[in-house]
C-alpha atoms as a PDB file:
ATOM      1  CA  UNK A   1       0.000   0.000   0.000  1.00  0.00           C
ATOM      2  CA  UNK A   2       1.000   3.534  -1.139  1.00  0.00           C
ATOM      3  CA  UNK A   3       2.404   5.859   2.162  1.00  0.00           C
ATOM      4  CA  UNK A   4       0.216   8.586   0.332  1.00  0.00           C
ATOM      5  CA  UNK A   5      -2.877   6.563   0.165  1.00  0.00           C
ATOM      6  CA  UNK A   6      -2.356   6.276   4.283  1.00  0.00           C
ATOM      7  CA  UNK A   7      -4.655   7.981   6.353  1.00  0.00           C
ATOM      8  CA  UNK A   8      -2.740  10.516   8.747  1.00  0.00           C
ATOM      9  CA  UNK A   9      -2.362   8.765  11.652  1.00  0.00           C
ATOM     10  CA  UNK A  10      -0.922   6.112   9.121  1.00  0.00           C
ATOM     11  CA  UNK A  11       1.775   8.443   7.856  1.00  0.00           C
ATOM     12  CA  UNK A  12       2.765   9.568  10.723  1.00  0.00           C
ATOM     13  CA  UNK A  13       3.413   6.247  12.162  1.00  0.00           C
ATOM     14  CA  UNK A  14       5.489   5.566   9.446  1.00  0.00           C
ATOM     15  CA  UNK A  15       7.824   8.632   9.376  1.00  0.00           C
ATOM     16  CA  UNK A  16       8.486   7.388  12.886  1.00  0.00           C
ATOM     17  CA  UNK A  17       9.207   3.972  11.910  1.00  0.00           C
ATOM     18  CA  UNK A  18      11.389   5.940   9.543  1.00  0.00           C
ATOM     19  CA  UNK A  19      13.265   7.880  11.834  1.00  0.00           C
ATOM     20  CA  UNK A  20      13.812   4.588  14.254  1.00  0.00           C
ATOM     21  CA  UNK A  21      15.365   2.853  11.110  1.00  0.00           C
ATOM     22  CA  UNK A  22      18.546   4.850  11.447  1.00  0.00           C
ATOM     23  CA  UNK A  23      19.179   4.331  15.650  1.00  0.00           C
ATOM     24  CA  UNK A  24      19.337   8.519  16.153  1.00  0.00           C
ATOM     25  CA  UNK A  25      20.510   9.353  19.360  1.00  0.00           C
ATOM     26  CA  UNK A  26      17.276  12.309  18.894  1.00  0.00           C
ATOM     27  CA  UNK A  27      14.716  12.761  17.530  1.00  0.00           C
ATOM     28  CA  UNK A  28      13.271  16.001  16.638  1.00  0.00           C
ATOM     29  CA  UNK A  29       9.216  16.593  16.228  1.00  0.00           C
ATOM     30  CA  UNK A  30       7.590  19.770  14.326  1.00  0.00           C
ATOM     31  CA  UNK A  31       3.991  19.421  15.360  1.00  0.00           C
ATOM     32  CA  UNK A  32       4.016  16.316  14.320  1.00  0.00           C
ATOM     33  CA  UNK A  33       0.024  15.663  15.603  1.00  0.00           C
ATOM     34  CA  UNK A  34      -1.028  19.304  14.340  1.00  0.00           C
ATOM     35  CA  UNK A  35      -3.221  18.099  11.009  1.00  0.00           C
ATOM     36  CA  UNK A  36      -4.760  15.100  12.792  1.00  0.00           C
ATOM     37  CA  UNK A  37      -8.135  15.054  14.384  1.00  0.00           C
ATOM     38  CA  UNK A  38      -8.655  14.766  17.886  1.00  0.00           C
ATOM     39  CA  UNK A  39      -9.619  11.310  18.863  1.00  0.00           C
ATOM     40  CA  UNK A  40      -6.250   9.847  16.741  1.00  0.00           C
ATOM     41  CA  UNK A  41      -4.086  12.848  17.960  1.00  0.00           C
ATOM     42  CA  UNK A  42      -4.733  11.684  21.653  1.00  0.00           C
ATOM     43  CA  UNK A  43      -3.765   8.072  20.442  1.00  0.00           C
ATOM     44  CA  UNK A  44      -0.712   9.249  18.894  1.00  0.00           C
ATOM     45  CA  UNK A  45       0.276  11.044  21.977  1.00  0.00           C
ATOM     46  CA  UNK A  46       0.529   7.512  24.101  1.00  0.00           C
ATOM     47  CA  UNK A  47       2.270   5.827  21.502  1.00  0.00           C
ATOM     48  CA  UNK A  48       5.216   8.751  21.135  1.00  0.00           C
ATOM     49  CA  UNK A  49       4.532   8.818  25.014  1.00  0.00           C
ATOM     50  CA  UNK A  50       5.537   4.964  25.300  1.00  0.00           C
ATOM     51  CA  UNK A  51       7.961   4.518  22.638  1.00  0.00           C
ATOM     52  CA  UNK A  52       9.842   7.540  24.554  1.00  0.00           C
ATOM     53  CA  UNK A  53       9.777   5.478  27.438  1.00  0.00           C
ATOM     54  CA  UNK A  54      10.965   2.084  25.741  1.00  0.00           C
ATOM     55  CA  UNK A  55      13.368   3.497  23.644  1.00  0.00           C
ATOM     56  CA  UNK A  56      15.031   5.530  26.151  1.00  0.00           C
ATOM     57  CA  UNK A  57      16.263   8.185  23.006  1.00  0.00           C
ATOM     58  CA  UNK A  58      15.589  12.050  23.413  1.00  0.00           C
ATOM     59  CA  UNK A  59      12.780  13.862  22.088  1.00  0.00           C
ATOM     60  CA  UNK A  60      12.729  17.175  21.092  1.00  0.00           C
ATOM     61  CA  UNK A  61       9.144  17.809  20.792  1.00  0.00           C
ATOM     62  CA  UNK A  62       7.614  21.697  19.377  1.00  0.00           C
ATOM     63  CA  UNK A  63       3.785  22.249  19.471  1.00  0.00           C
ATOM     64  CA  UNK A  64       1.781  25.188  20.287  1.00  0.00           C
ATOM     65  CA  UNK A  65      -0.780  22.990  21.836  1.00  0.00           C
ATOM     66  CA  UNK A  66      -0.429  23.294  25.705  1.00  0.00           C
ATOM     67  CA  UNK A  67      -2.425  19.534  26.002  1.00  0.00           C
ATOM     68  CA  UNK A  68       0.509  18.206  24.263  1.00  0.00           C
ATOM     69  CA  UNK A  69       3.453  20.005  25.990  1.00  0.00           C
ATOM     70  CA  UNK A  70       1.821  19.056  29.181  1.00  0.00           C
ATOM     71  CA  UNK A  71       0.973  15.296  28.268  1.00  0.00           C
ATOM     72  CA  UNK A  72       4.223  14.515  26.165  1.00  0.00           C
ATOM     73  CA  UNK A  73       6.891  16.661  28.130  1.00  0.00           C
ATOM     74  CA  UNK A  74       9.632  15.894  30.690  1.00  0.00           C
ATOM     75  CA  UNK A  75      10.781  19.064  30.453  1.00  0.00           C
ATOM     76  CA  UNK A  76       9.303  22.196  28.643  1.00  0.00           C
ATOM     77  CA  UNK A  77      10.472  25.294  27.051  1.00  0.00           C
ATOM     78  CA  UNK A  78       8.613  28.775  26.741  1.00  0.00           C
ATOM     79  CA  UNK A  79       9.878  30.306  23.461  1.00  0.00           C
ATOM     80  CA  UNK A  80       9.265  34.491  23.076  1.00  0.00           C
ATOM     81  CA  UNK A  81      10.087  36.090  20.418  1.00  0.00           C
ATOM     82  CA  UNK A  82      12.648  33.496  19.713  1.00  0.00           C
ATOM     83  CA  UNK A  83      14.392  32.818  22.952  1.00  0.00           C
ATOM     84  CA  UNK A  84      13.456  30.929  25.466  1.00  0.00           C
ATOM     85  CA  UNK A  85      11.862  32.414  28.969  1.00  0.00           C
ATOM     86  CA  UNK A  86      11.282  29.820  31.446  1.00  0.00           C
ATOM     87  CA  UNK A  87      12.549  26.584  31.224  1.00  0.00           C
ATOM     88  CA  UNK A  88      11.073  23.476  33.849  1.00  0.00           C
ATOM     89  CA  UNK A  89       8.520  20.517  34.638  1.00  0.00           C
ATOM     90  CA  UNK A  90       5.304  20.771  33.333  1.00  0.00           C
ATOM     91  CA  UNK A  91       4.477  20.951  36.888  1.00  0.00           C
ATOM     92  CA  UNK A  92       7.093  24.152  37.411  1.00  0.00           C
ATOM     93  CA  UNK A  93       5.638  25.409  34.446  1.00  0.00           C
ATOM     94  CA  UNK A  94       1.905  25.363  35.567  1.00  0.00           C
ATOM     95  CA  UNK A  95       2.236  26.646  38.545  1.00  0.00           C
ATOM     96  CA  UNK A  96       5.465  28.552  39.002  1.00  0.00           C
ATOM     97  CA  UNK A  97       5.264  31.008  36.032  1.00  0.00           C
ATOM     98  CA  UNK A  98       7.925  33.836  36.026  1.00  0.00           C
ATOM     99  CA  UNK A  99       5.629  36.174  34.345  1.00  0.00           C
ATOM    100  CA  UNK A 100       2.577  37.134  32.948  1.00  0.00           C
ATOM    101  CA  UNK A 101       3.426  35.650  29.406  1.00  0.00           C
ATOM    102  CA  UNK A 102       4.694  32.368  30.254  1.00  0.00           C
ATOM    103  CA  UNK A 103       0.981  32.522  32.930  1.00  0.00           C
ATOM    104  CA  UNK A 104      -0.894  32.778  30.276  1.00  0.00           C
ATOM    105  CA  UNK A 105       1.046  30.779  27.558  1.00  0.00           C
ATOM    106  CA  UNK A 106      -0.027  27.871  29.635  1.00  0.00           C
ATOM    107  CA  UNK A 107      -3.522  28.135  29.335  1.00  0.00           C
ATOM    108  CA  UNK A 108      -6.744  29.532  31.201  1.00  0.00           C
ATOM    109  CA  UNK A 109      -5.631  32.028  33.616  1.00  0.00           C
ATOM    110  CA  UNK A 110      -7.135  34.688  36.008  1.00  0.00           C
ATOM    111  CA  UNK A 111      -5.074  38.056  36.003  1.00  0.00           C
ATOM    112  CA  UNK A 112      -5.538  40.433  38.115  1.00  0.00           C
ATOM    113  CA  UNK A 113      -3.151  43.835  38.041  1.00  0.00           C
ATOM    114  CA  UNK A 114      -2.051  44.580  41.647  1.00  0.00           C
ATOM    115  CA  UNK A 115       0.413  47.266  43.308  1.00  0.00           C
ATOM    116  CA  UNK A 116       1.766  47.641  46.778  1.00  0.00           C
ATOM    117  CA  UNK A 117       0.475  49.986  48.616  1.00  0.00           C
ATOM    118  CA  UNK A 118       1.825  52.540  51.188  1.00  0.00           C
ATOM    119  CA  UNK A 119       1.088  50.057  54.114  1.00  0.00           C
ATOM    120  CA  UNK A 120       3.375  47.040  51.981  1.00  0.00           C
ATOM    121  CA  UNK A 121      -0.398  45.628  51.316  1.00  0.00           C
ATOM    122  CA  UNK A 122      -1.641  44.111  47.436  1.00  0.00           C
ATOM    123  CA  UNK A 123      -4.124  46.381  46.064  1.00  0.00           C
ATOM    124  CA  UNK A 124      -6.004  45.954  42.851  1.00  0.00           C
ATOM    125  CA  UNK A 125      -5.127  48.377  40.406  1.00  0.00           C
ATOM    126  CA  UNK A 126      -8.536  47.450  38.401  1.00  0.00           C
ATOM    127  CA  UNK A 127     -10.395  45.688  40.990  1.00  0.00           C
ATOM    128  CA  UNK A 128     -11.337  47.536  44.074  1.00  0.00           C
ATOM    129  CA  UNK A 129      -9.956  45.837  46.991  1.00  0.00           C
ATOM    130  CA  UNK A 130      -6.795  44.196  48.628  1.00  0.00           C
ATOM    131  CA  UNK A 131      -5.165  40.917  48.158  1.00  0.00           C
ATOM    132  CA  UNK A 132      -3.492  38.339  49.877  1.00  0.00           C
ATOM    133  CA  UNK A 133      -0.489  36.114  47.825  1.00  0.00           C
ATOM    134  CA  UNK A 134       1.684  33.505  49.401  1.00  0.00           C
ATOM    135  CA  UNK A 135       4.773  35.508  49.150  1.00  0.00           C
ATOM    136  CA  UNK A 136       6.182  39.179  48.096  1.00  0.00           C
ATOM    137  CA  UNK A 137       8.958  39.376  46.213  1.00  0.00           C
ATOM    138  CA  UNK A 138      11.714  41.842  47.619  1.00  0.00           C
ATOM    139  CA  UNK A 139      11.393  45.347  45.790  1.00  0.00           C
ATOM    140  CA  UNK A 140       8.533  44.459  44.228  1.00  0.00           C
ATOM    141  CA  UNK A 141       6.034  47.257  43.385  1.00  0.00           C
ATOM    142  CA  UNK A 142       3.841  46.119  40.806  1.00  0.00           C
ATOM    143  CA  UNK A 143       2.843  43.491  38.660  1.00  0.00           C
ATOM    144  CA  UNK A 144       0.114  40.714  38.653  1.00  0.00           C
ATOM    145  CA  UNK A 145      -1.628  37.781  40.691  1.00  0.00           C
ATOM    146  CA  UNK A 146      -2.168  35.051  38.579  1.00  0.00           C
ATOM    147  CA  UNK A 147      -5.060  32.300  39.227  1.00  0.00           C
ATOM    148  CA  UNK A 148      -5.765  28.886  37.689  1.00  0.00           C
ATOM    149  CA  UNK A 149      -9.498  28.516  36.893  1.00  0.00           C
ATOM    150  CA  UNK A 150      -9.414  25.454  38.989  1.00  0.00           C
ATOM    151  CA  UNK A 151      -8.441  27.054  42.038  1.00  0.00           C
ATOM    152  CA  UNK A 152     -11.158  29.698  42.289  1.00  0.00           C
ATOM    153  CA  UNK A 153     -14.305  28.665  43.699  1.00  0.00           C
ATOM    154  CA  UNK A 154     -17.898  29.878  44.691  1.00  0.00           C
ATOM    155  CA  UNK A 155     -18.525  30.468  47.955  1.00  0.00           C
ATOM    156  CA  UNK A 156     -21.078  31.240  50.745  1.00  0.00           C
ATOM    157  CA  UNK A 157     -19.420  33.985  51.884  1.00  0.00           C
ATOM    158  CA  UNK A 158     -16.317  36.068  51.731  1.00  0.00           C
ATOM    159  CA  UNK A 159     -15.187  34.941  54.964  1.00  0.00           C
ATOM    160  CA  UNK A 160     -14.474  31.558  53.348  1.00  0.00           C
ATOM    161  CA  UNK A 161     -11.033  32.116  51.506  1.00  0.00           C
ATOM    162  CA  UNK A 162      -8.504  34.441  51.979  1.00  0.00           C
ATOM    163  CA  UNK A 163      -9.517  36.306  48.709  1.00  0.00           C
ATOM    164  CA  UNK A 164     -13.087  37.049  48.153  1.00  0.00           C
ATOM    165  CA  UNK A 165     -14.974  39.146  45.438  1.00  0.00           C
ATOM    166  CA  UNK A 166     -18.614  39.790  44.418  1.00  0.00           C
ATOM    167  CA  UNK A 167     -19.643  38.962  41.106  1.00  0.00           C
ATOM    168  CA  UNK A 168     -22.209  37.221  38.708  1.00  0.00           C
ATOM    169  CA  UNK A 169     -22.398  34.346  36.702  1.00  0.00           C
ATOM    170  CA  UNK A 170     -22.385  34.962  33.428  1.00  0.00           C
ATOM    171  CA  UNK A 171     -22.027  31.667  31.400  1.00  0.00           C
ATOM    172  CA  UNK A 172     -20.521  28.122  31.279  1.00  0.00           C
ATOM    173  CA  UNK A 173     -19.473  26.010  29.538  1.00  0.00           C
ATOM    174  CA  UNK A 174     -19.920  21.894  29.459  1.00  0.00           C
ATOM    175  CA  UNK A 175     -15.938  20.748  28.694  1.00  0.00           C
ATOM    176  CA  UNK A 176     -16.504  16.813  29.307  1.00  0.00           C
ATOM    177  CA  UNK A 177     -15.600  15.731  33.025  1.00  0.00           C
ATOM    178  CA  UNK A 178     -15.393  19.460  33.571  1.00  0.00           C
ATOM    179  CA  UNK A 179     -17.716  22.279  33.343  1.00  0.00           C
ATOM    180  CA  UNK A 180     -16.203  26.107  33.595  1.00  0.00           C
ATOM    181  CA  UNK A 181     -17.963  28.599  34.491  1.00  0.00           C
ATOM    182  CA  UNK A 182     -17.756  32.734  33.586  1.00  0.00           C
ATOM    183  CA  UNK A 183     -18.384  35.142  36.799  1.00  0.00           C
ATOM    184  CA  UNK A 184     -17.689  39.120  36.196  1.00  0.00           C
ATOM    185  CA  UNK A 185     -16.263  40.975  38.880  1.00  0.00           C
ATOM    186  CA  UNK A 186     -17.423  44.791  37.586  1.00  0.00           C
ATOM    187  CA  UNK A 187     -15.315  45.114  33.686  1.00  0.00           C
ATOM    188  CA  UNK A 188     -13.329  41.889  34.440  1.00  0.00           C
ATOM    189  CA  UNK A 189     -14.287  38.205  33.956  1.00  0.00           C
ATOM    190  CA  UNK A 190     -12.957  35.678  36.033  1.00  0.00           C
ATOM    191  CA  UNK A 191     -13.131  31.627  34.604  1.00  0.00           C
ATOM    192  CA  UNK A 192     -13.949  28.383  37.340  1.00  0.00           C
ATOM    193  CA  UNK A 193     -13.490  25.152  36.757  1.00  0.00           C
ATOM    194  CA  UNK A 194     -15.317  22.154  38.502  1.00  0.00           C
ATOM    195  CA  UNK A 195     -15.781  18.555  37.899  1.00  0.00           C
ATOM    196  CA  UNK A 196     -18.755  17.586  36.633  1.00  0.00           C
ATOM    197  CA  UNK A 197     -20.107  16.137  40.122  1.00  0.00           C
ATOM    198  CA  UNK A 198     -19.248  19.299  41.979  1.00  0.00           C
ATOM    199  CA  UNK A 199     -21.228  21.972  39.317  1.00  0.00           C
ATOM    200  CA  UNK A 200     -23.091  24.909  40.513  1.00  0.00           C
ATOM    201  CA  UNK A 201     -26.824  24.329  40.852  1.00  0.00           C
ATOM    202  CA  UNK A 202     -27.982  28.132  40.666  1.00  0.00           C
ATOM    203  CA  UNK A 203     -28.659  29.885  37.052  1.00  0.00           C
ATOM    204  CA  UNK A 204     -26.679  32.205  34.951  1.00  0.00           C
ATOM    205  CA  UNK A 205     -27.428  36.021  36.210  1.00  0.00           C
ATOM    206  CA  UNK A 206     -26.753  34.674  40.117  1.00  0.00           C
ATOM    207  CA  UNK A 207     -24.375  37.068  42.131  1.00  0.00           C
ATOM    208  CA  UNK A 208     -22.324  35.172  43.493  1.00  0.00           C
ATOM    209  CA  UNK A 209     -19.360  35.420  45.516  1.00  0.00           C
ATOM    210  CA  UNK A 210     -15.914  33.975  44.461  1.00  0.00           C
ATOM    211  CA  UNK A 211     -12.697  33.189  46.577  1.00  0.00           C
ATOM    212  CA  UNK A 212      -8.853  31.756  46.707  1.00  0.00           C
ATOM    213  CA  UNK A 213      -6.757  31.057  49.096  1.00  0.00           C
ATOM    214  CA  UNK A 214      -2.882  32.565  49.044  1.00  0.00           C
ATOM    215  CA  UNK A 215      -1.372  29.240  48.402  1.00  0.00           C
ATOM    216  CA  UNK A 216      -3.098  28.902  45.432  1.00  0.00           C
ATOM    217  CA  UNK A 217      -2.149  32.162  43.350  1.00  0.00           C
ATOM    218  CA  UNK A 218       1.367  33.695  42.060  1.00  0.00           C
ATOM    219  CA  UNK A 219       2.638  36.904  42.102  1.00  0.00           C
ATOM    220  CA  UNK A 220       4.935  37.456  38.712  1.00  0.00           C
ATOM    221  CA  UNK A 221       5.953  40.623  36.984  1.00  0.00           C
ATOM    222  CA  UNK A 222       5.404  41.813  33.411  1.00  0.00           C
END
């Protein structure tokens, strides 16, 4: 049978049978999943995924899709404007971002611009209010909390997390397993994330209060 009469998933098993042909020491992957649909590209991911394992070689893997870095990756590099910014574990990555770029280069992300104030205190620069982060950074002045989706949740009342803000639900969104939800705190919109099992039984248009703890949020610069 013809390579070009294989479907994709085909092909690209075969360029890697390919590549294995000649014992490299590396291999080196150019979104290699990129033009495949979803259901194969997830496949595809466990086979590279155990071959890396078996083989033992080194992968050097690009992709713009966070999924992939995060699923394929023992290590990961955030490229800007052609050089690289942070460098770590997909778990480093995630949730120890150096700055706002690489924050939000790895996917859903709540920003909120804060400054310190005269008292050595976060305020919002936006967002009426002060806030509470596990640690500040000597000499820093300004810059921005960051919060995964996952970590923000709906509470009873403010006295609940550490952070708290009024808001109201806007939207969500079904995403599988998960279900995210929309809540805007006056021009800003924050995103949630909840498993299925734990979703929100009020209706869109609710005010609702949302909170964090310290732990879960970073403070990063520009």
């Amino acid at each position: 049978k013809s390579v070009t009469k294989c479907s994709g998933g085909e092909r690209q098993r075969v360029a890697l049978a390919r590549a294995f042909a000649y014992d490299p020491a590396i291999l080196f992957f150019d979104e290699p999943l990129s033009a495949i649909d979803y259901k194969l590209r997830k496949t595809l991911e466990k086979e590279l995924k155990d071959i890396h394992r078996e083989s033992g070689k080194t992968f050097v893997y690009i992709t713009h899709s966070l999924e992939e870095a995060m699923v394929m990756s023992d290590r990961i590099g955030v490229m800007r404007a052609g050089r690289l910014v942070q460098v770590g574990t997909p778990h480093d990555i995630y949730t120890a971002p150096k700055d706002k770029f690489v924050s939000e280069f790895m996917g859903d992300v709540n920003v909120i611009d804060v400054e310190l104030d005269a008292a050595g205190e976060l305020r919002g620069q936006t967002l009426n209010g002060h806030f509470v982060a596990p640690a500040i950074p000597p000499g820093f002045r300004k810059g921005h909390l960051v919060v995964r989706p996952e970590f923000v949740r709906i509470v009873s009342h403010p006295g609940e997390t550490q952070n708290a803000l009024a808001g109201t639900l806007y939207n969500e969104y079904a995403l599988g397993s998960r279900i995210q939800y929309q809540v805007r705190v006056g021009e800003q919109v924050f995103t949630l994330e909840r498993l299925r099992q734990q979703a929100y039984s009020g209706s869109r248009d609710d005010a609702v209060t949302i909170g964090w703890d310290a732990r879960d949020s970073v403070l990063v610069s520009e």
